[in-house]
Protein backbone atom coordinates (compact mmCIF):
# COMPACT_ATOMS: atom_id res chain seq x y z
CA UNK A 1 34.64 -86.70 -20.71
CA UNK A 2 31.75 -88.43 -18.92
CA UNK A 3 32.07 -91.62 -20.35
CA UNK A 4 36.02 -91.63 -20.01
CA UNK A 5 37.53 -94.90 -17.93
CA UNK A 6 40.34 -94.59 -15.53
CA UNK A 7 42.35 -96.59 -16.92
CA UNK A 8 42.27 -94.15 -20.25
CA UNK A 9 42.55 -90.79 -17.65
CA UNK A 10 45.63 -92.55 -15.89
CA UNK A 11 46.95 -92.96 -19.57
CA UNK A 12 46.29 -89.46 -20.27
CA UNK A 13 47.38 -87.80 -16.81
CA UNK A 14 50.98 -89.92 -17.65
CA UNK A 15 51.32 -88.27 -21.10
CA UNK A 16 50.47 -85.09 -19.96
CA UNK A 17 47.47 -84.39 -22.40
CA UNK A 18 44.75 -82.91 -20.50
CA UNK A 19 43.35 -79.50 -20.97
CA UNK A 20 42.13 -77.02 -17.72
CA UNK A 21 38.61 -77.42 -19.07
CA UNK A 22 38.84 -81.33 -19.07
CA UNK A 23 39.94 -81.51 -15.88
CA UNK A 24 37.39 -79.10 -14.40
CA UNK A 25 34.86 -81.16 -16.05
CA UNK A 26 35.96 -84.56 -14.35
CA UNK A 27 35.88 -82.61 -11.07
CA UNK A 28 32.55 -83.53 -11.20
CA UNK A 29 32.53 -87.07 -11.49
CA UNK A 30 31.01 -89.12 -9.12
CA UNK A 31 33.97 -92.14 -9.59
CA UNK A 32 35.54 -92.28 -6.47
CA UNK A 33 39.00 -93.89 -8.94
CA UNK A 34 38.23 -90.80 -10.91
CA UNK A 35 38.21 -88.81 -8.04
CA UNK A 36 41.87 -90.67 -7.08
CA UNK A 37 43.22 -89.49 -10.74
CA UNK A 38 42.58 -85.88 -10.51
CA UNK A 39 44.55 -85.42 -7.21
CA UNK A 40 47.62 -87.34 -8.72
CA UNK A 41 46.89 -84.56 -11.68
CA UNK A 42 46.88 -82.05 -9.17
CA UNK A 43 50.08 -82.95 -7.21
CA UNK A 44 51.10 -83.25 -10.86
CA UNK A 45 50.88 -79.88 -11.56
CA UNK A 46 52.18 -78.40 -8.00
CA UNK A 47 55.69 -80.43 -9.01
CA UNK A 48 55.78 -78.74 -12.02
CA UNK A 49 55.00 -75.71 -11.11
CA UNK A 50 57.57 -75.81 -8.04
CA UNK A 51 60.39 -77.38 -11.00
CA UNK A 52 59.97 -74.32 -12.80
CA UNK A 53 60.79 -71.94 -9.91
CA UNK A 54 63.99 -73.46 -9.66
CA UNK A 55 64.77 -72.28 -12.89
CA UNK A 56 64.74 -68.87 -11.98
CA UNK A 57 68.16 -67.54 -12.02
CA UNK A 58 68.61 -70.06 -15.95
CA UNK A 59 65.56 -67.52 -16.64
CA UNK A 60 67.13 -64.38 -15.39
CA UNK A 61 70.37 -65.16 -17.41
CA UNK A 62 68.07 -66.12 -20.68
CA UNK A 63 66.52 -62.28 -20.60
CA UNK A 64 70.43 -61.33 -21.04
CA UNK A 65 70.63 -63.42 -24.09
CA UNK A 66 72.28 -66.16 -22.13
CA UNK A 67 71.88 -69.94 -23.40
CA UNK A 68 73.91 -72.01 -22.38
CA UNK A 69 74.21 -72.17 -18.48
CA UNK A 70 76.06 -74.42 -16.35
CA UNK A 71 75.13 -76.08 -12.87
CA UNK A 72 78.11 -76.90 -11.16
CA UNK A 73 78.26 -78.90 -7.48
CA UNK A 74 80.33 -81.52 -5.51
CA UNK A 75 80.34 -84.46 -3.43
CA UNK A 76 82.19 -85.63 -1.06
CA UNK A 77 84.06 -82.42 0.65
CA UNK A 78 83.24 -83.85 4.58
CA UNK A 79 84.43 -87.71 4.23
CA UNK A 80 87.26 -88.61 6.01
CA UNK A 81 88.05 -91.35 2.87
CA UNK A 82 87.95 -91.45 -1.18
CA UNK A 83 87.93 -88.57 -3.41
CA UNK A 84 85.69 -85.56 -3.89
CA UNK A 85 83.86 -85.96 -7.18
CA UNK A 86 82.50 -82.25 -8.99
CA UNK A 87 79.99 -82.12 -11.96
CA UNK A 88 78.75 -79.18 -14.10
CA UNK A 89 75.68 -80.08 -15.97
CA UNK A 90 74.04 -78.21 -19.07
CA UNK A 91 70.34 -78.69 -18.95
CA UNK A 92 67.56 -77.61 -21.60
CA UNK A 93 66.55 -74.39 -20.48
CA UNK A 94 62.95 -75.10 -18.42
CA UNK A 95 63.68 -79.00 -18.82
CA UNK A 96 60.56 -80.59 -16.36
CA UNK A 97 62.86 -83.07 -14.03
CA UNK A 98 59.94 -84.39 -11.68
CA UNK A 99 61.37 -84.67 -8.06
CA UNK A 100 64.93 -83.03 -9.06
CA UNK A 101 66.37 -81.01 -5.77
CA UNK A 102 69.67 -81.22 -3.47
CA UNK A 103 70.46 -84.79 -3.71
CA UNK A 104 70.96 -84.87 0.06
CA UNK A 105 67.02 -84.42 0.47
CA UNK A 106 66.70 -87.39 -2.24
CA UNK A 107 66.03 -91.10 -1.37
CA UNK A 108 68.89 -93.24 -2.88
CA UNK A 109 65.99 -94.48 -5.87
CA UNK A 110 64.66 -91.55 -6.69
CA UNK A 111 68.44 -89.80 -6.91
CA UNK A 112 68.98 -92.54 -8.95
CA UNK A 113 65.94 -92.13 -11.46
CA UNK A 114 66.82 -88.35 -11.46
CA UNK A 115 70.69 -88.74 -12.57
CA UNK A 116 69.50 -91.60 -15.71
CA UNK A 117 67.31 -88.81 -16.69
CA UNK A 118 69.74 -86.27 -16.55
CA UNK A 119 71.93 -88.62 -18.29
CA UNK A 120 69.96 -88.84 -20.95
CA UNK A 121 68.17 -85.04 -21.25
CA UNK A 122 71.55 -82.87 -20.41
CA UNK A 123 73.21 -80.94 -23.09
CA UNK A 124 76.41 -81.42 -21.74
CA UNK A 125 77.80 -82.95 -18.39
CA UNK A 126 81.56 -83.05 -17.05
CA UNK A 127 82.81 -84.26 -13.84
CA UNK A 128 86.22 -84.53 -12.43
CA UNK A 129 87.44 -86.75 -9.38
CA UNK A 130 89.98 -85.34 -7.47
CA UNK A 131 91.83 -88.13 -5.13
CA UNK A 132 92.40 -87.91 -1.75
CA UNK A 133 96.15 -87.47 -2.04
CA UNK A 134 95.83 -84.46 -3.90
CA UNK A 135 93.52 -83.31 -1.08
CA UNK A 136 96.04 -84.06 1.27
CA UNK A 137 98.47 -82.21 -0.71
CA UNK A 138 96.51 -78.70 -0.93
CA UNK A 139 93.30 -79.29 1.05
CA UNK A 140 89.59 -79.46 0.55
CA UNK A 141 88.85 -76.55 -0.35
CA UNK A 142 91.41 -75.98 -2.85
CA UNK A 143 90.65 -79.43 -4.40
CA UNK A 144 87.19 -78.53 -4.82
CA UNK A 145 87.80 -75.31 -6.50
CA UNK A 146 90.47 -77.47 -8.88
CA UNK A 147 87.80 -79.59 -9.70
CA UNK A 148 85.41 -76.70 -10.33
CA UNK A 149 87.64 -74.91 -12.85
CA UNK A 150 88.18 -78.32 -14.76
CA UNK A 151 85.02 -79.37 -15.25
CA UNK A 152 83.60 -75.68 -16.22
CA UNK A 153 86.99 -75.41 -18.34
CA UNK A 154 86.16 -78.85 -19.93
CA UNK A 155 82.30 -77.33 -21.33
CA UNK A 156 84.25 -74.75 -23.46
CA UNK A 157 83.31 -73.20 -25.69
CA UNK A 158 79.36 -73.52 -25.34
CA UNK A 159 79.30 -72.51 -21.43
CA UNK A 160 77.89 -68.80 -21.29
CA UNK A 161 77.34 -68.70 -17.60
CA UNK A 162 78.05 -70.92 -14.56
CA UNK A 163 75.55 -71.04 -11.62
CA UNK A 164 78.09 -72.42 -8.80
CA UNK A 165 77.06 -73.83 -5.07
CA UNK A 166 78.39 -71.53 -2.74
CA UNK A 167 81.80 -71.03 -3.75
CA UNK A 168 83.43 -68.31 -5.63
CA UNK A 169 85.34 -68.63 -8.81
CA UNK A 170 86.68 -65.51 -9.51
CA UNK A 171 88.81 -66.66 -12.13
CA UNK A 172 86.44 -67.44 -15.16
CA UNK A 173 86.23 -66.47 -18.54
CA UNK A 174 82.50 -66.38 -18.31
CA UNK A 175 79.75 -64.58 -15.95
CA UNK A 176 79.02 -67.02 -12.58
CA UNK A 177 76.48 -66.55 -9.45
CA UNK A 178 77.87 -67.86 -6.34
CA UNK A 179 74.20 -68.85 -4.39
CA UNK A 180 74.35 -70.49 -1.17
CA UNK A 181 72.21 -73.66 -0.98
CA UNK A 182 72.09 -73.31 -4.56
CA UNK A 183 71.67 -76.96 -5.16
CA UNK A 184 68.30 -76.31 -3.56
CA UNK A 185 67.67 -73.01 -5.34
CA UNK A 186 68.91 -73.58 -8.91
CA UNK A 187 67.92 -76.70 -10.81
CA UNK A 188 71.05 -76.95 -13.00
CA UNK A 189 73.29 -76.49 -10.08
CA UNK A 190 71.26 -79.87 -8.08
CA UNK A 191 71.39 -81.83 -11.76
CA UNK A 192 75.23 -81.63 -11.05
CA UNK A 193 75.23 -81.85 -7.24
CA UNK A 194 73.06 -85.48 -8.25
CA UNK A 195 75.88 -86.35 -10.63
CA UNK A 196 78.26 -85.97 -8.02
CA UNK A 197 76.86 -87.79 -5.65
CA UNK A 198 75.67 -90.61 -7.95
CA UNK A 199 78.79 -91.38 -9.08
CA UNK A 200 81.05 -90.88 -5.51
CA UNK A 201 79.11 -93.40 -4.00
CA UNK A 202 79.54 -95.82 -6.85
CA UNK A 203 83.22 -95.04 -6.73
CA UNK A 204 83.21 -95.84 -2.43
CA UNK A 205 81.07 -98.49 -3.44
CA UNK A 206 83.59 -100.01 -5.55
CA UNK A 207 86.81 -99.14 -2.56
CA UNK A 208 84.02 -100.77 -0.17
CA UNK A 209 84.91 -103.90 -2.07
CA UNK A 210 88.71 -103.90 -1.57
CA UNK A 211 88.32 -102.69 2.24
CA UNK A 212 84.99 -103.58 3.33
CA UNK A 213 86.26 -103.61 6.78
CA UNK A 214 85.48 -99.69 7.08
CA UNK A 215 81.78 -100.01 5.47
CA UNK A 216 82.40 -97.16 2.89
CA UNK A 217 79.18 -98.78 0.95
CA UNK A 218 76.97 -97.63 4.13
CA UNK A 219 78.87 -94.62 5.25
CA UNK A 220 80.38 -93.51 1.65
CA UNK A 221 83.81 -92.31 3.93
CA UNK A 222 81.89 -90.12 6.31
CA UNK A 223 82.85 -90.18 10.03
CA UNK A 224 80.68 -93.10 11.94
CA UNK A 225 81.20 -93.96 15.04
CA UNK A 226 81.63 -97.51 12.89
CA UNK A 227 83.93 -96.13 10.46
CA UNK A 228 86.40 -94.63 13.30
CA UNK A 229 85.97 -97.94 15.17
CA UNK A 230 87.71 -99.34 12.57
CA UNK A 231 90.30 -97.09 11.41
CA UNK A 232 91.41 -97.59 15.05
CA UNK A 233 91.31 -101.34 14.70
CA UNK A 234 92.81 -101.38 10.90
CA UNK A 235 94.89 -98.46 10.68
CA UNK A 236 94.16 -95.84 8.11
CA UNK A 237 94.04 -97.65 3.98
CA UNK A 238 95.19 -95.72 1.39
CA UNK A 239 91.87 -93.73 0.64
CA UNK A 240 91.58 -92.20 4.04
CA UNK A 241 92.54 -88.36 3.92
CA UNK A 242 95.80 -88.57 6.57
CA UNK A 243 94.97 -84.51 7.19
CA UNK A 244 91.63 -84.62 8.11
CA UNK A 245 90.72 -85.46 11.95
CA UNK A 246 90.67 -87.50 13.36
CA UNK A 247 92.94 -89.56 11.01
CA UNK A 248 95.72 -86.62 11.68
CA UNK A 249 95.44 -87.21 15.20
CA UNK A 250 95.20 -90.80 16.19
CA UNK A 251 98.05 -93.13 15.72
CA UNK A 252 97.56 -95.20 12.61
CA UNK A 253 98.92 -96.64 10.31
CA UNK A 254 100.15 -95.90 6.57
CA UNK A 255 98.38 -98.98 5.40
CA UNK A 256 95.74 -101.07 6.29
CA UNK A 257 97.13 -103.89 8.63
């Protein structure tokens, strides 16, 4: 490996073809770009190695005789505007997904980059968007269990077992695990807390353009200072969530004046 260039390591550290003995022997090498390569190997290796942790409860199942597991997550169950959006994901058992984690720890790029590659590695995905008058009609929580049961219902029949963030679906035909901060813990249940959030903020991006008054493409319907500024100016459009405060308490209108 003496003679090797970096340009032809950098090739090889992307592909992923590099044996422990190679890399022990380059170690060695005086090249200070060299040098550079190996620690990008090295940090390399540490994201792998932390990607495959998160599989741990997919692995658990697989020991059972369990396949085909589903990650499911939502987004959008504080806003005080637009729908909540829920996802279950199928991933390849052990599937590498550099970077994947909560999508609340993820810059808006790299959540980006991670939901393409979902898009084009899962086994299966589902989502369901459940509108903020049918939140208003049986609240939050309810709506995000609704959503939950559709999309899991929706992977039938391959679904074996659901991996679920947080919440408790006691209703299921298959075996689930409730884990809280699972979309930290559990990489199938952050592939579908990504999906989620990927597309809710394209769908408030989208409202942002019929009411960009409120500035749901910066806040995505959470509760700024901004956002409340003008729902006091404006009066409440018809995406706001008329039970959640402090729409329910302040004055405002049905429509957007």
């Amino acid at each position: 490996m003496e003679k090797i260039t970096s340009a032809q390591l950098a090739e090889l550290i992307n592909l992923d073809k590099l044996t422990s003995d190679q890399i022990d022997e380059l170690r060695n090498d005086p090249r200070s770009t060299i040098s550079k390569l190996i620690k990008k190997w090295d940090k390399l290796q540490l994201e792998k190695a932390r990607v495959q942790t998160l599989y741990h409860y997919e692995f658990q199942l697989k020991k059972k005789g369990i396949n085909f597991i589903a990650g499911v997550d939502e987004a959008g169950r504080g806003p005080l505007a637009g729908p909540v959006v829920v996802a279950s994901v199928i991933l390849p058992l052990g599937i590498h997904i550099p970077y994947i984690n909560d999508s609340k720890k993820l810059s808006q790029n790299r959540r980006e980059t991670i939901y393409q590659f979902i898009l084009d590695h899962a086994i299966k995905i589902k989502r369901a968007v459940i509108s903020e008058k049918v939140i208003d009609e049986i609240n939050i929580y309810q709506a995000t269990i609704q959503g939950m049961y559709q999309v899991i219902d929706e992977l039938q029949p391959q679904v074996e077992a659901v991996l679920i963030d947080a919440v408790k679906l006691d209703k299921l035909a298959v075996p689930s695990i409730s884990i809280i901060k699972g979309d930290a813990l559990s990489a199938s249940i952050a592939a579908a807390s990504i999906v989620a959030k990927v597309e809710r903020d394209r769908l408030m991006d989208e409202i942002d353009k019929k009411y960009p008054m409120y500035g749901f493409a910066k806040n995505k319907g959470y509760g700024t200072a901004e956002h409340i500024q003008a729902i006091q100016t404006y009066g409440a459009c018809e995406f706001h969530r008329r039970t959640f405060e402090p729409i329910k308490s302040l004055e405002v209108s049905n429509q957007c004046r």
